[in-house]
PDB file of N, CA and C in Angstrom:
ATOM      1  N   UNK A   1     -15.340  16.380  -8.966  1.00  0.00           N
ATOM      2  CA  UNK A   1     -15.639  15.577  -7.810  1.00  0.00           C
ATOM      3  C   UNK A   1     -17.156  15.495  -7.652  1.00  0.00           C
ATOM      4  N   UNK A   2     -17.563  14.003  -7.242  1.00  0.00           N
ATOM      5  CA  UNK A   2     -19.030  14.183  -6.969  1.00  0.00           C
ATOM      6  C   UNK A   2     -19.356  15.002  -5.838  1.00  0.00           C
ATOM      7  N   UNK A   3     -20.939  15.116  -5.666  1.00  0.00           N
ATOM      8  CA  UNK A   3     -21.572  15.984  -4.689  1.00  0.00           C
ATOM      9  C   UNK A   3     -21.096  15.749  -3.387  1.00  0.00           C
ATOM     10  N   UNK A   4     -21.482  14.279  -3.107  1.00  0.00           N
ATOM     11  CA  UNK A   4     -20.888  13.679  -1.916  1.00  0.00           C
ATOM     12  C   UNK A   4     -20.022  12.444  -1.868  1.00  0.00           C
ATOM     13  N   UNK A   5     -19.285  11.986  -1.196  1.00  0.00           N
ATOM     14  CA  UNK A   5     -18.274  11.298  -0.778  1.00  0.00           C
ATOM     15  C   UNK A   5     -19.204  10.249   0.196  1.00  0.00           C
ATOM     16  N   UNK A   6     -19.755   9.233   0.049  1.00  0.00           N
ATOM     17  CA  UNK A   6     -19.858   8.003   0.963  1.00  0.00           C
ATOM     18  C   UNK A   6     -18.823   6.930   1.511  1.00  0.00           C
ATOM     19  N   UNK A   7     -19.426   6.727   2.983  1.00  0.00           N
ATOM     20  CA  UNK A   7     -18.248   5.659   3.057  1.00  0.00           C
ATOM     21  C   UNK A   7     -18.172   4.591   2.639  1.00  0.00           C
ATOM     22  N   UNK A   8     -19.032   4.445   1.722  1.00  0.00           N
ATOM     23  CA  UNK A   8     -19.061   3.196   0.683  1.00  0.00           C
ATOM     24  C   UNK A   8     -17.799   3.315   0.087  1.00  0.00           C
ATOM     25  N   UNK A   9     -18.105   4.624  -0.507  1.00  0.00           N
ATOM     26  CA  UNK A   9     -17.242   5.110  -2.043  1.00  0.00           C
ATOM     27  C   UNK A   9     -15.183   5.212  -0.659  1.00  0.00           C
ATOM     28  N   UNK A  10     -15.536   5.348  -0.110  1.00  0.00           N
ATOM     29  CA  UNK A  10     -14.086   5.560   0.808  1.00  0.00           C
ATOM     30  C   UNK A  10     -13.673   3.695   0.939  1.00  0.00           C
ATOM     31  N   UNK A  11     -14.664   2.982   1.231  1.00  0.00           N
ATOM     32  CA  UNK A  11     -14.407   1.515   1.787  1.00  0.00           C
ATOM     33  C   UNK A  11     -13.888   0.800   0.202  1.00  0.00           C
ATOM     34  N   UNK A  12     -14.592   1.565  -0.860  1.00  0.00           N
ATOM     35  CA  UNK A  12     -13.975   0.938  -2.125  1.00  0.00           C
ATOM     36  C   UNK A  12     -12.811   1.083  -2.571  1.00  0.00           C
ATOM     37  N   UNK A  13     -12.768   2.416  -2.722  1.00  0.00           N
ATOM     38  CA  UNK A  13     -10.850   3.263  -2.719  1.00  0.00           C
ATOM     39  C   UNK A  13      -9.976   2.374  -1.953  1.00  0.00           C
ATOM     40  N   UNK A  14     -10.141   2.443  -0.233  1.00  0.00           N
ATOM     41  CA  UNK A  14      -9.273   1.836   0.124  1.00  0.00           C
ATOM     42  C   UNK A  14      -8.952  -0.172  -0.528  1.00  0.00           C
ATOM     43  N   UNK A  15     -10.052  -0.500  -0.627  1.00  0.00           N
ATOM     44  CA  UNK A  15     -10.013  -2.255  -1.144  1.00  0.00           C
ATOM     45  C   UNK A  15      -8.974  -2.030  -2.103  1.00  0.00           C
ATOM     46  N   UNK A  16      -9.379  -1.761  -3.449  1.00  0.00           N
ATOM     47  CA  UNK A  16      -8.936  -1.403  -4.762  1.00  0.00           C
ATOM     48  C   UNK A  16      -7.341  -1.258  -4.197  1.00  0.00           C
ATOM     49  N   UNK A  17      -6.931  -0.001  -3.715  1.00  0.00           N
ATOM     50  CA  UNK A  17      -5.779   0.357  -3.305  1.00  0.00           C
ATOM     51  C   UNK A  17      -4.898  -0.726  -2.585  1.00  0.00           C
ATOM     52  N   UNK A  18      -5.320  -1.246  -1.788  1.00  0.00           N
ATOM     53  CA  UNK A  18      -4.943  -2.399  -0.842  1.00  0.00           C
ATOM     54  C   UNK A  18      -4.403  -3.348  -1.527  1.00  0.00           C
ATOM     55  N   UNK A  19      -5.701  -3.779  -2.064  1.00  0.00           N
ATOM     56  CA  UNK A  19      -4.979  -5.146  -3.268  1.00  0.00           C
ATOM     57  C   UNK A  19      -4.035  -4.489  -4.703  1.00  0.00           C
ATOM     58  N   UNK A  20      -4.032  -3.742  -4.930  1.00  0.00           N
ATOM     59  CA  UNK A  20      -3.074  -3.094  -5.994  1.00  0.00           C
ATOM     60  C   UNK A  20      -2.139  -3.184  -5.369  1.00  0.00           C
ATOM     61  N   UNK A  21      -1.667  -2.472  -3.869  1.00  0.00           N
ATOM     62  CA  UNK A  21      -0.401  -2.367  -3.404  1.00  0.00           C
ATOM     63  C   UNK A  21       0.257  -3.531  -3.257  1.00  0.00           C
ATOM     64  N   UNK A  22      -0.734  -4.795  -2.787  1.00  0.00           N
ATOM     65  CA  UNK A  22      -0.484  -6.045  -1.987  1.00  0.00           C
ATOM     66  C   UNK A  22       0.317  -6.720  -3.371  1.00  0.00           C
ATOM     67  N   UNK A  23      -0.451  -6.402  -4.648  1.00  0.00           N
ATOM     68  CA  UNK A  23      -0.269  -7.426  -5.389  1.00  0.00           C
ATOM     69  C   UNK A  23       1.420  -6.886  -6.395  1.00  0.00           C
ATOM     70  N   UNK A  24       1.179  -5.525  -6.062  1.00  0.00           N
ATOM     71  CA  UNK A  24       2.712  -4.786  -6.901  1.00  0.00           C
ATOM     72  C   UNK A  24       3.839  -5.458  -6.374  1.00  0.00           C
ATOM     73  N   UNK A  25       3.753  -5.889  -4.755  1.00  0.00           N
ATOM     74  CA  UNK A  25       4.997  -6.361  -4.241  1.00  0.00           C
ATOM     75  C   UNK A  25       4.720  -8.002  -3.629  1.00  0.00           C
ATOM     76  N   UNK A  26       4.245  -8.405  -4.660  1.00  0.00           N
ATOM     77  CA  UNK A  26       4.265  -9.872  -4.863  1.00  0.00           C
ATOM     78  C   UNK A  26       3.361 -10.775  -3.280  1.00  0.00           C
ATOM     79  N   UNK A  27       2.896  -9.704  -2.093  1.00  0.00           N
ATOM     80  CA  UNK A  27       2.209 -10.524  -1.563  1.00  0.00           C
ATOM     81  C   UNK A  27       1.247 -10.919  -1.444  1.00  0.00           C
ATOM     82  N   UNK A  28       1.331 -12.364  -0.932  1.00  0.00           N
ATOM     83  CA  UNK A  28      -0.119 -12.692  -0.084  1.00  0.00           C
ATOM     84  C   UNK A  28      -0.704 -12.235   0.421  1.00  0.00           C
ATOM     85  N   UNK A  29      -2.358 -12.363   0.492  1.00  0.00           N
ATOM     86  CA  UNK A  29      -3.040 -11.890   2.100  1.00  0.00           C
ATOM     87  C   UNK A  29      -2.369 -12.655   2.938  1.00  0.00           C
ATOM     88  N   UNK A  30      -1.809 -14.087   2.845  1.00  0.00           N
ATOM     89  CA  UNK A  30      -1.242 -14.297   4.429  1.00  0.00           C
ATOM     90  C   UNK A  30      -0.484 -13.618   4.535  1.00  0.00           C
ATOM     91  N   UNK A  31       1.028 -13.473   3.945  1.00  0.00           N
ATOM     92  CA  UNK A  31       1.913 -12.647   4.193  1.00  0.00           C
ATOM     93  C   UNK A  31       1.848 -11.406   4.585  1.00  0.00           C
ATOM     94  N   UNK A  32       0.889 -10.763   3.962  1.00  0.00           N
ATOM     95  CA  UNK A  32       0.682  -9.126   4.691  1.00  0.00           C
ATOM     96  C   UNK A  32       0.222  -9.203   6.020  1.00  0.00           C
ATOM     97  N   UNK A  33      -1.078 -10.232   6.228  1.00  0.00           N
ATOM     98  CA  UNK A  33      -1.299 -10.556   7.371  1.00  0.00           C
ATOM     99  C   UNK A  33      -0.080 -11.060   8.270  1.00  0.00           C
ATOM    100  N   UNK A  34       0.268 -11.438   8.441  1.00  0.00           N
ATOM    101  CA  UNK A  34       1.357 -11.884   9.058  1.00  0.00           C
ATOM    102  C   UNK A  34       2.276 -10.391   9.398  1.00  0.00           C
ATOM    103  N   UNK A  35       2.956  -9.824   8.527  1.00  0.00           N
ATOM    104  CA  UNK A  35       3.707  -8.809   8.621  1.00  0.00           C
ATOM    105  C   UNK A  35       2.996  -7.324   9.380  1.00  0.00           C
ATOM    106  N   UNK A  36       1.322  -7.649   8.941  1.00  0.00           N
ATOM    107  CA  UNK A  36       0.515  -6.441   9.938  1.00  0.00           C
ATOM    108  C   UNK A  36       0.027  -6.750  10.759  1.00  0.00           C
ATOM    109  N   UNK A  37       0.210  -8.291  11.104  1.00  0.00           N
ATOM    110  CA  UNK A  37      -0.692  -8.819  12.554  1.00  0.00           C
ATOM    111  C   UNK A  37      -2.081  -8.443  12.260  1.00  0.00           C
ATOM    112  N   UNK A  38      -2.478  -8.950  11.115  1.00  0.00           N
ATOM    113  CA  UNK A  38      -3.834  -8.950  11.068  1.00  0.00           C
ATOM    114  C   UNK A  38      -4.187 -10.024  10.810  1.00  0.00           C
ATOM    115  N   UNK A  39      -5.176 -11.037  10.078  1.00  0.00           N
ATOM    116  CA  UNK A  39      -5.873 -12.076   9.813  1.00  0.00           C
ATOM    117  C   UNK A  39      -5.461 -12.306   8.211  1.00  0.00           C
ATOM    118  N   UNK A  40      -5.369 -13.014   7.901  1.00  0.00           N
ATOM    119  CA  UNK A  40      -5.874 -13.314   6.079  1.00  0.00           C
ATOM    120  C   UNK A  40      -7.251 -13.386   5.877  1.00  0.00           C
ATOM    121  N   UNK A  41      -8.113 -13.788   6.362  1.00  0.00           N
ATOM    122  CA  UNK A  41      -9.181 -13.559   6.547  1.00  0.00           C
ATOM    123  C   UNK A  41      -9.734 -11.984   6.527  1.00  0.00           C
ATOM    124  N   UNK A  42      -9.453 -11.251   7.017  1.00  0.00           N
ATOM    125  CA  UNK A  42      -9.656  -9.609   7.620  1.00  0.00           C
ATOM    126  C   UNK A  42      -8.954  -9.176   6.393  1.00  0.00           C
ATOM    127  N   UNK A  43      -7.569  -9.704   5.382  1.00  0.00           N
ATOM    128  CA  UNK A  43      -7.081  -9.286   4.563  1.00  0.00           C
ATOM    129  C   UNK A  43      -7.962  -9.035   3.282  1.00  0.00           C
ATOM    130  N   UNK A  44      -9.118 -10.346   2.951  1.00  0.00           N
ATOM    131  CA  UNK A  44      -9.396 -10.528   2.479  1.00  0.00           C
ATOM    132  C   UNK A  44     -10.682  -9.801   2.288  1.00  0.00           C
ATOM    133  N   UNK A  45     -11.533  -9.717   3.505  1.00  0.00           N
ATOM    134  CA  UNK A  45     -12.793  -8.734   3.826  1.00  0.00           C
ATOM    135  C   UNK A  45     -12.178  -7.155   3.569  1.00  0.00           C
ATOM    136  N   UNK A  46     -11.192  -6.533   3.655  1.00  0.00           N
ATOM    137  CA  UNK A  46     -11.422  -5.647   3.116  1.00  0.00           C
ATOM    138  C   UNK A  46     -11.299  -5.562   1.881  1.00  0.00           C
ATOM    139  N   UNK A  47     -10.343  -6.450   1.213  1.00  0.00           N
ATOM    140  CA  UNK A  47     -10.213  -6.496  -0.234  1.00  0.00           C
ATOM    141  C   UNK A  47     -11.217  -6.402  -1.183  1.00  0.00           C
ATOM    142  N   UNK A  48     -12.266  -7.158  -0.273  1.00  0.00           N
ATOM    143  CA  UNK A  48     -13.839  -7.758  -1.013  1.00  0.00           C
ATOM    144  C   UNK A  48     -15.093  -6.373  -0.697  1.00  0.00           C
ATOM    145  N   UNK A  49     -14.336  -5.465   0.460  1.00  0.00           N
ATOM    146  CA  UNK A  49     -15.452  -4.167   0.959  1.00  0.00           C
ATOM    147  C   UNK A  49     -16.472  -4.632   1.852  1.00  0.00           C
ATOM    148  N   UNK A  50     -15.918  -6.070   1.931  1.00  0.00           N
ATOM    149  CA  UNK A  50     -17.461  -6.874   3.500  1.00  0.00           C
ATOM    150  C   UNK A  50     -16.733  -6.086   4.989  1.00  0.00           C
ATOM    151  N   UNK A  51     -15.501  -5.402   5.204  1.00  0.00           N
ATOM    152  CA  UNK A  51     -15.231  -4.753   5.997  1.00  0.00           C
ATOM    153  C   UNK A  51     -14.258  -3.479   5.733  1.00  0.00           C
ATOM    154  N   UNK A  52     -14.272  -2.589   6.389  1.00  0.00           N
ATOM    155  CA  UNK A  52     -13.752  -1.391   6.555  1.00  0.00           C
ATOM    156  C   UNK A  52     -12.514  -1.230   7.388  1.00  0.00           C
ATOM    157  N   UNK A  53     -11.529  -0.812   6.858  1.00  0.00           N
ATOM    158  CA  UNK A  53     -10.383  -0.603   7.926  1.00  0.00           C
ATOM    159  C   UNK A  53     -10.427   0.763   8.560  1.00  0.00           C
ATOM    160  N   UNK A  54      -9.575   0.781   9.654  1.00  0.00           N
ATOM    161  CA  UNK A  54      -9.581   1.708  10.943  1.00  0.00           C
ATOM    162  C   UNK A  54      -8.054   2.538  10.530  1.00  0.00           C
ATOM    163  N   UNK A  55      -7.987   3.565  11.069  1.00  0.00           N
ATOM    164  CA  UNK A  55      -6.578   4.374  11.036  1.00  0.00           C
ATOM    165  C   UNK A  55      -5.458   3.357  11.399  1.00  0.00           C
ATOM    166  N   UNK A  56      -5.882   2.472  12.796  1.00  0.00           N
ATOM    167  CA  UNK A  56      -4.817   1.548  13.247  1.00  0.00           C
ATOM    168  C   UNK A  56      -4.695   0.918  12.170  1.00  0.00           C
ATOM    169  N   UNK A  57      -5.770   0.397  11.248  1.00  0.00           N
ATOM    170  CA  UNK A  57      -5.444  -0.940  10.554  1.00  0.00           C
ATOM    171  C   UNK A  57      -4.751  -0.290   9.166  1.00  0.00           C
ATOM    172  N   UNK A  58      -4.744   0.818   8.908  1.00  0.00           N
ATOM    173  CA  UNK A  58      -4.370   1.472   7.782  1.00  0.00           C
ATOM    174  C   UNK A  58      -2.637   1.481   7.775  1.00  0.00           C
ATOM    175  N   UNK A  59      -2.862   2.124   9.485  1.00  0.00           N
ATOM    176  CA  UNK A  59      -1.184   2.366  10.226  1.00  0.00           C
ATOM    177  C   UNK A  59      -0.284   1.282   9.960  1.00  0.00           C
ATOM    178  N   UNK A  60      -1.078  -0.249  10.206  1.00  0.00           N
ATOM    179  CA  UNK A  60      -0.569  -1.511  10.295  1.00  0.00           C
ATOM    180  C   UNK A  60       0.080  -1.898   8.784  1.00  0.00           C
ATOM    181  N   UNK A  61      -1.196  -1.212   7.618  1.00  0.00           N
ATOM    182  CA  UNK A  61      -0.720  -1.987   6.786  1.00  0.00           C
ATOM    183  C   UNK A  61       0.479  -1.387   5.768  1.00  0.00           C
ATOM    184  N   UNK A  62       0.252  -0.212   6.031  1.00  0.00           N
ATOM    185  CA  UNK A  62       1.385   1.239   5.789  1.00  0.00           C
ATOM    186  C   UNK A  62       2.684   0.672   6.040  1.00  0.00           C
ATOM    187  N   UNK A  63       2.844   0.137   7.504  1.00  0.00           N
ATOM    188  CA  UNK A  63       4.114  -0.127   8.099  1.00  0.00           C
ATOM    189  C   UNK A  63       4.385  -1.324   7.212  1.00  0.00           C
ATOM    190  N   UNK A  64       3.354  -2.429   7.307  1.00  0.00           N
ATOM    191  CA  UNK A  64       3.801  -3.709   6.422  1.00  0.00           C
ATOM    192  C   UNK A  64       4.065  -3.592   4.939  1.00  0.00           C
ATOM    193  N   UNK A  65       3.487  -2.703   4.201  1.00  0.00           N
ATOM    194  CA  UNK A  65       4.135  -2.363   2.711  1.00  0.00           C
ATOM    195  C   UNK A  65       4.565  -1.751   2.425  1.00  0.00           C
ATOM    196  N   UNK A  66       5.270  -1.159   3.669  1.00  0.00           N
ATOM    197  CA  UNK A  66       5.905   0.160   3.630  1.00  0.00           C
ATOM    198  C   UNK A  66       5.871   1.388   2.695  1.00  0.00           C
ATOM    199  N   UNK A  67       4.683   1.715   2.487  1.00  0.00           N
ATOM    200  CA  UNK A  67       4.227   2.784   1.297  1.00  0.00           C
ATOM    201  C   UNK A  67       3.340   3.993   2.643  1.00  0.00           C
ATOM    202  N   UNK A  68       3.245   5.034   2.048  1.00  0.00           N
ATOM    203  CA  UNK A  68       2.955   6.064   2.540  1.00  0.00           C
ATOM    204  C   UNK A  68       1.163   6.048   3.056  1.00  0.00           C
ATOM    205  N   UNK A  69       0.274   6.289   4.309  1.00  0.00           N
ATOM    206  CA  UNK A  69      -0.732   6.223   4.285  1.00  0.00           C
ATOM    207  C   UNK A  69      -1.710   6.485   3.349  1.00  0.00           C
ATOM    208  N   UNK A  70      -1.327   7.655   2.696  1.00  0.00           N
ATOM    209  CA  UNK A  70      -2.456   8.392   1.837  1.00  0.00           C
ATOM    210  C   UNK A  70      -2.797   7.631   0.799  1.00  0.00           C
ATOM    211  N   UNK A  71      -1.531   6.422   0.170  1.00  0.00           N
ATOM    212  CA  UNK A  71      -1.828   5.889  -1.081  1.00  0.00           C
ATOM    213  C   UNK A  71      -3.146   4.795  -0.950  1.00  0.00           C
ATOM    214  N   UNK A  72      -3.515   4.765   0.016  1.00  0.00           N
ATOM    215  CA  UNK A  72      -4.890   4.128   0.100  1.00  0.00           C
ATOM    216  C   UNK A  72      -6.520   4.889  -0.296  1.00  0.00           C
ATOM    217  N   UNK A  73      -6.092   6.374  -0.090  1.00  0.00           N
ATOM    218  CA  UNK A  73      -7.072   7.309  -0.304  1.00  0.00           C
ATOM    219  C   UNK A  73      -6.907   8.009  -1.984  1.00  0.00           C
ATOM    220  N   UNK A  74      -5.739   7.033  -2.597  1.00  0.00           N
ATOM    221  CA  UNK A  74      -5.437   8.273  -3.806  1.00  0.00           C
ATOM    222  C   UNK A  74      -6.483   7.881  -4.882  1.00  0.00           C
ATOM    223  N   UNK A  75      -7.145   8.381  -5.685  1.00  0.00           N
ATOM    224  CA  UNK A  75      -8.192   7.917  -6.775  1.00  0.00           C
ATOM    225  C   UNK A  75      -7.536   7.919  -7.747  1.00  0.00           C
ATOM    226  N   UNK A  76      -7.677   6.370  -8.612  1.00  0.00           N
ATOM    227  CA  UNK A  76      -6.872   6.413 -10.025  1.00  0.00           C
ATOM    228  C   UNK A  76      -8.233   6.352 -11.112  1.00  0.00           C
ATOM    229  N   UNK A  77      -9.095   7.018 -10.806  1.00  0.00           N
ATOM    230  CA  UNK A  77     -10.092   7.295 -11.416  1.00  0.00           C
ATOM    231  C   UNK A  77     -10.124   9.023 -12.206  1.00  0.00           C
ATOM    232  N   UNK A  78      -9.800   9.729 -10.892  1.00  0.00           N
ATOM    233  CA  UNK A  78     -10.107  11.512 -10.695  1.00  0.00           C
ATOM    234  C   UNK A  78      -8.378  11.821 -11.933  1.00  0.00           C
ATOM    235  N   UNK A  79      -8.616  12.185 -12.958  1.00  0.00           N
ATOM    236  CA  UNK A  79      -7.832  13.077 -14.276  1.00  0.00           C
ATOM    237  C   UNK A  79      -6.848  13.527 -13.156  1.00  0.00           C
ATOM    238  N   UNK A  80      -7.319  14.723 -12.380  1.00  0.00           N
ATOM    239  CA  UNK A  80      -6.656  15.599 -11.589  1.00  0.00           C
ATOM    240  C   UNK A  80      -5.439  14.990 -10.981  1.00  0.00           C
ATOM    241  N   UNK A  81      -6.090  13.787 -10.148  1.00  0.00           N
ATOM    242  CA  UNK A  81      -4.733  13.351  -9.478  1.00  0.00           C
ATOM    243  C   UNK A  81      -4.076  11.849  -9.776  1.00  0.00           C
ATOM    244  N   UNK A  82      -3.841  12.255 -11.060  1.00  0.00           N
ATOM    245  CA  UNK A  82      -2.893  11.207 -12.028  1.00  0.00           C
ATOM    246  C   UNK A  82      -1.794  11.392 -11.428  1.00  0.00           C
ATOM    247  N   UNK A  83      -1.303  12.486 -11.295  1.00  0.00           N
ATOM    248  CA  UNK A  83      -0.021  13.342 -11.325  1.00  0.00           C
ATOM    249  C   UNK A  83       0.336  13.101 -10.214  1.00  0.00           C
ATOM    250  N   UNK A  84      -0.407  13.949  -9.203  1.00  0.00           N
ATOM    251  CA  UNK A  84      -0.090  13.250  -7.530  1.00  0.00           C
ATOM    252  C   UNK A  84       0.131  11.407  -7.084  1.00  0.00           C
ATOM    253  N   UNK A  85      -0.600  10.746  -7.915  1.00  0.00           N
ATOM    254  CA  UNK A  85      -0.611   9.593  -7.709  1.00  0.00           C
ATOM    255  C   UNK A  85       0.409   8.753  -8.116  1.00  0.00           C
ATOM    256  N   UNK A  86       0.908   8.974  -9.378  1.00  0.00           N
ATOM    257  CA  UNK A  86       2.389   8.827 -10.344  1.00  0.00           C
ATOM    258  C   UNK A  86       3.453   9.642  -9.190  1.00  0.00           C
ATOM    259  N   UNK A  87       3.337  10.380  -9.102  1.00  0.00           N
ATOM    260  CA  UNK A  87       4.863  11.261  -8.002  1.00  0.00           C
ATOM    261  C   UNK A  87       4.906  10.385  -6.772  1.00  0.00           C
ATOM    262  N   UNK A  88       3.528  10.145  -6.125  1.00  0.00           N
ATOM    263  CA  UNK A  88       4.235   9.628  -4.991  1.00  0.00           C
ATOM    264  C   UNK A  88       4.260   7.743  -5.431  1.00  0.00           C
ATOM    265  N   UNK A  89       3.855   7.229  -6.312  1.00  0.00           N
ATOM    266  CA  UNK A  89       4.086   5.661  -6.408  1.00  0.00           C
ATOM    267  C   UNK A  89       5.759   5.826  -7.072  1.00  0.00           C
ATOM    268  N   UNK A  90       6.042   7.088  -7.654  1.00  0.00           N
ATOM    269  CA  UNK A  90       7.446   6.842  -8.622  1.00  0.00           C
ATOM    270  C   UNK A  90       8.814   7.445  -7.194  1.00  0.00           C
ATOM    271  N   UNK A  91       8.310   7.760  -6.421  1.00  0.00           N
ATOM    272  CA  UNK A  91       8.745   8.082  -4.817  1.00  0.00           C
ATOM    273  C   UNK A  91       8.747   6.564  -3.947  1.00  0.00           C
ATOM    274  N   UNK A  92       7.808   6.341  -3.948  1.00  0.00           N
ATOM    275  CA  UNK A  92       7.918   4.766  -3.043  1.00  0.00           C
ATOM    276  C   UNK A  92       8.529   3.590  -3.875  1.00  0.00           C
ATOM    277  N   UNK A  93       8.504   3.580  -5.248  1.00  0.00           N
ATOM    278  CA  UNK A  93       8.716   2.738  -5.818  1.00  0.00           C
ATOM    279  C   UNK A  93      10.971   2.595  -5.678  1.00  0.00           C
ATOM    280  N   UNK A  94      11.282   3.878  -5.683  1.00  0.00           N
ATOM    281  CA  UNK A  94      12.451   3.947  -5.352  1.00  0.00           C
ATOM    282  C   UNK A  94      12.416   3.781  -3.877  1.00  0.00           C
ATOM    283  N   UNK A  95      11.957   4.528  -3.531  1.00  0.00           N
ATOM    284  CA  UNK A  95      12.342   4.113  -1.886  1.00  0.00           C
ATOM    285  C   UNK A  95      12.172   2.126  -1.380  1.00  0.00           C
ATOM    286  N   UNK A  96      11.868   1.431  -2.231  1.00  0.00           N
ATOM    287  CA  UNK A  96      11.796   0.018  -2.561  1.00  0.00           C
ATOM    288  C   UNK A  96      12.893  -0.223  -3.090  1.00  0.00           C
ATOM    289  N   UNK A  97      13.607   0.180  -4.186  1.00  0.00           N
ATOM    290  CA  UNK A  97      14.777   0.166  -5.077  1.00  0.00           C
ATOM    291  C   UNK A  97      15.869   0.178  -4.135  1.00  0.00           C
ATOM    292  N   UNK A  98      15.980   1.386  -3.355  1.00  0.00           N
ATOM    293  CA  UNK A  98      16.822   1.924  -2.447  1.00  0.00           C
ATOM    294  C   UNK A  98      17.075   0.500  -1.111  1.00  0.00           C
ATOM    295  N   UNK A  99      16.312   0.679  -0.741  1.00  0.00           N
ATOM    296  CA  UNK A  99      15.533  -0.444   0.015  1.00  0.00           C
ATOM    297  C   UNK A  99      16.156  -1.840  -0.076  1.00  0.00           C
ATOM    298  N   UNK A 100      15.697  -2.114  -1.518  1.00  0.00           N
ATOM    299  CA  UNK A 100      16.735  -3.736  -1.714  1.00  0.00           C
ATOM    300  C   UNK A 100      18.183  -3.544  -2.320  1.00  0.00           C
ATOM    301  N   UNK A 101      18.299  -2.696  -2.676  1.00  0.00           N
ATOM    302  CA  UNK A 101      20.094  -2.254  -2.870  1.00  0.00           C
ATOM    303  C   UNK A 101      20.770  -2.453  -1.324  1.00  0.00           C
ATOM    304  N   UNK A 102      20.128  -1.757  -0.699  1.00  0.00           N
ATOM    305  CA  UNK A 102      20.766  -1.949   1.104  1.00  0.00           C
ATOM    306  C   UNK A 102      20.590  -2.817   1.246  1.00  0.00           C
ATOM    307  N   UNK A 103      19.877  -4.100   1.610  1.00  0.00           N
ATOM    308  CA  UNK A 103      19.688  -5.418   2.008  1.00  0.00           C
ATOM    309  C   UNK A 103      20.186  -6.505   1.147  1.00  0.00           C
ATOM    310  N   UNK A 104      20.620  -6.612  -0.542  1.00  0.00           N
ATOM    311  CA  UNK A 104      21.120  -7.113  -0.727  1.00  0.00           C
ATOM    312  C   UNK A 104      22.386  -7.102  -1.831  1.00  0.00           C
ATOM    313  N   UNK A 105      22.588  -6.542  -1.549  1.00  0.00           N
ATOM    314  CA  UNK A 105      24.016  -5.733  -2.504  1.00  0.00           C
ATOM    315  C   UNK A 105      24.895  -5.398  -1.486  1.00  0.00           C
ATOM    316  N   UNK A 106      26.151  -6.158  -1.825  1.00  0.00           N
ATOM    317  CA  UNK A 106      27.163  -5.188  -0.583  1.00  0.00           C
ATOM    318  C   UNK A 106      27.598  -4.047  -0.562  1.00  0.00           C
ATOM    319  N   UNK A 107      28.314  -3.805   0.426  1.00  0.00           N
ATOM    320  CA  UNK A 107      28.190  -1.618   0.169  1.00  0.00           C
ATOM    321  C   UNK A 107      29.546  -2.116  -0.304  1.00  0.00           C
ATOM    322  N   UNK A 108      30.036  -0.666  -0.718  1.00  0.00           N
ATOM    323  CA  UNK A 108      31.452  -0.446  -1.191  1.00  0.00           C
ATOM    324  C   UNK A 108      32.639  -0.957  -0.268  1.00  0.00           C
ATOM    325  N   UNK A 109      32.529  -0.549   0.928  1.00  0.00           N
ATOM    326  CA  UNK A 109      33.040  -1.226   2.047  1.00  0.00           C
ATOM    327  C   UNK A 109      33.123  -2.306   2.081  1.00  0.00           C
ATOM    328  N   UNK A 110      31.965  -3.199   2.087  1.00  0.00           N
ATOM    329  CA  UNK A 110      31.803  -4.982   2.095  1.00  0.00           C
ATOM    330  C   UNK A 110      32.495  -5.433   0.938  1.00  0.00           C
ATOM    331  N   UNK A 111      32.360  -4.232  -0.311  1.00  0.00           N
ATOM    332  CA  UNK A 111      33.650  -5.179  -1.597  1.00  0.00           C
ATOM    333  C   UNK A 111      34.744  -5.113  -1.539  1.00  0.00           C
ATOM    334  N   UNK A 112      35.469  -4.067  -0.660  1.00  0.00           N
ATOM    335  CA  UNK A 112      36.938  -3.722  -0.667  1.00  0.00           C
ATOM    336  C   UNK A 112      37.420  -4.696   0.416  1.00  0.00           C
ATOM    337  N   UNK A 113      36.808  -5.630   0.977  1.00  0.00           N
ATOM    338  CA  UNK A 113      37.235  -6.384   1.860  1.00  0.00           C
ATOM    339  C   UNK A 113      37.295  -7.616   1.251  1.00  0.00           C
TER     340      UNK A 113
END
């Protein structure tokens, strides 16, 4: 790890992360916007690092891609946390799986009818 941690180096992590997540599950900045009540515009400034998101706005976008807060802070740079970073994307990535099996697959129930 370097000496120090800037909030540069934090405002980049999160961009990077943001648009990786945005783009794994096929959305738009409008669409996320929309789903976090934020701007496409504002989607886009952090994407680019011309702005910084807030815990709320982190909270917002957590809820809208439904992935875990931290994966905005995880470094796919740092060796170390390959491992941590793979466990919890191979964790959300099912909990997505899981996710559209319930919403569009009928349950066992809905076929026996």
């Amino acid at each position: 790890m370097r000496e120090k941690i800037t909030e540069s180096d934090i405002r980049l992590l999160v961009s990077r992360n943001l648009k990786r997540l945005r783009t794994l599950q096929n959305y738009s900045q409008l669409r996320l916007g929309l789903d976090a009540d934020l701007s496409a515009n504002f989607i886009n400034d952090l994407e680019k690092c011309h702005k910084s998101a807030s815990l709320e706005t982190i909270a917002k976008l957590s809820t809208a891609l439904k992935v875990e807060p931290h994966l905005f802070f995880m470094s796919d740079e740092v060796p170390g946390d390959t491992q941590i970073y793979m466990s919890a994307f191979k964790n959300d990535l099912q909990r997505y799986v899981n996710n559209w099996t319930d919403s569009y697959l009928p349950s066992e129930q809905e076929k026996k009818q």
